[in-house]
Protein backbone atom coordinates (compact mmCIF):
# COMPACT_ATOMS: atom_id res chain seq x y z
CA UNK A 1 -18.83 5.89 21.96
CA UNK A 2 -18.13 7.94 19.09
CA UNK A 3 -14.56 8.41 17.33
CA UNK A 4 -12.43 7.66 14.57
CA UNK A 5 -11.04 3.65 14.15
CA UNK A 6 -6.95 4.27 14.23
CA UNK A 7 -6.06 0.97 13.73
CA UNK A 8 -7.58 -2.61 14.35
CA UNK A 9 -6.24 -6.19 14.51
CA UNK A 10 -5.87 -9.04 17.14
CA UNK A 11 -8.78 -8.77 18.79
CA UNK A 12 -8.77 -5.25 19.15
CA UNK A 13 -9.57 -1.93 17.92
CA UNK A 14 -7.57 1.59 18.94
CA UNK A 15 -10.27 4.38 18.51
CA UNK A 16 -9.56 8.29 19.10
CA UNK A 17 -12.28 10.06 20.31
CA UNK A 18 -13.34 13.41 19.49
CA UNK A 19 -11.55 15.30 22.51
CA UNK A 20 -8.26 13.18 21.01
CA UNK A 21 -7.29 10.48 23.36
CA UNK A 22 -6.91 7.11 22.82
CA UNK A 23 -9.22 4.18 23.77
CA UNK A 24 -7.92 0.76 23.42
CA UNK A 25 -11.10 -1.72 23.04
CA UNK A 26 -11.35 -5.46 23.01
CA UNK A 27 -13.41 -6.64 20.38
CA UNK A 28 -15.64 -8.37 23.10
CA UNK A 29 -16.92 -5.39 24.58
CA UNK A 30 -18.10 -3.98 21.73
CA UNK A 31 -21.79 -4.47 20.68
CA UNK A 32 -22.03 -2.76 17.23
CA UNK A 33 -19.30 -0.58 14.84
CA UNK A 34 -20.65 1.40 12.28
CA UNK A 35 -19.41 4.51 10.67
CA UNK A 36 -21.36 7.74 10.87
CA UNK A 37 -23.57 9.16 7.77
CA UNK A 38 -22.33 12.44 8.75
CA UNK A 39 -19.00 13.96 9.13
CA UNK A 40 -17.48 15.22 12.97
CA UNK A 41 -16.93 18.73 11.97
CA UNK A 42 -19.60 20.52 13.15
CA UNK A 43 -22.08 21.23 10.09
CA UNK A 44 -21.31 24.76 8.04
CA UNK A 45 -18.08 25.37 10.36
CA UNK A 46 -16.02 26.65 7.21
CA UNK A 47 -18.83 29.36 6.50
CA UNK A 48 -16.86 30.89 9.61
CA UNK A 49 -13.65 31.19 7.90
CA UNK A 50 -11.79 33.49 5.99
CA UNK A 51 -11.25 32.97 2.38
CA UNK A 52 -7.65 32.58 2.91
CA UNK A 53 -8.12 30.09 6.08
CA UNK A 54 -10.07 28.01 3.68
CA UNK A 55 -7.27 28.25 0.72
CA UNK A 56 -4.42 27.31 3.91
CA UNK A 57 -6.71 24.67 4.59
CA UNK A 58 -6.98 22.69 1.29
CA UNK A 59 -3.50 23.46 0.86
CA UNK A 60 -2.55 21.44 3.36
CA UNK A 61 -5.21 18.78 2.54
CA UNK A 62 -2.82 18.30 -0.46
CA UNK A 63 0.34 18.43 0.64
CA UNK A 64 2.30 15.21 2.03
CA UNK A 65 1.74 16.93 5.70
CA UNK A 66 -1.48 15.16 5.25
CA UNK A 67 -0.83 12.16 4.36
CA UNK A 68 -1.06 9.20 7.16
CA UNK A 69 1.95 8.42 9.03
């Protein structure tokens, strides 16, 4: 199972997987957690952007929209 840890504690850890839905594990059935050498966006995705999409993009990166709730 691959996706991104949203929160863990008592025994448990809340992953989102890549299509976006929630999976609440016990830490008993899980085996092995590591995190990935390599990123979930699909390699050289941004080369497929305009110039402006990219400038929107870091925009946002920096602005408190981004920030964790």
């Amino acid at each position: 199972m691959t996706g991104l840890v949203r929160e863990a504690g008592n025994g448990k850890v809340l992953v989102h997987l890549a299509r976006g839905e929630p999976v609440e594990l016990s830490l008993d059935e899980i085996d092995e957690m590591k995190e990935s050498d390599v990123s979930v966006m699909p390699e050289d995705l941004y080369r497929t952007w305009s110039p402006q999409a990219l400038r929107d993009l870091f925009a946002y990166l920096q602005s408190d929209a981004a920030l964790p709730q």
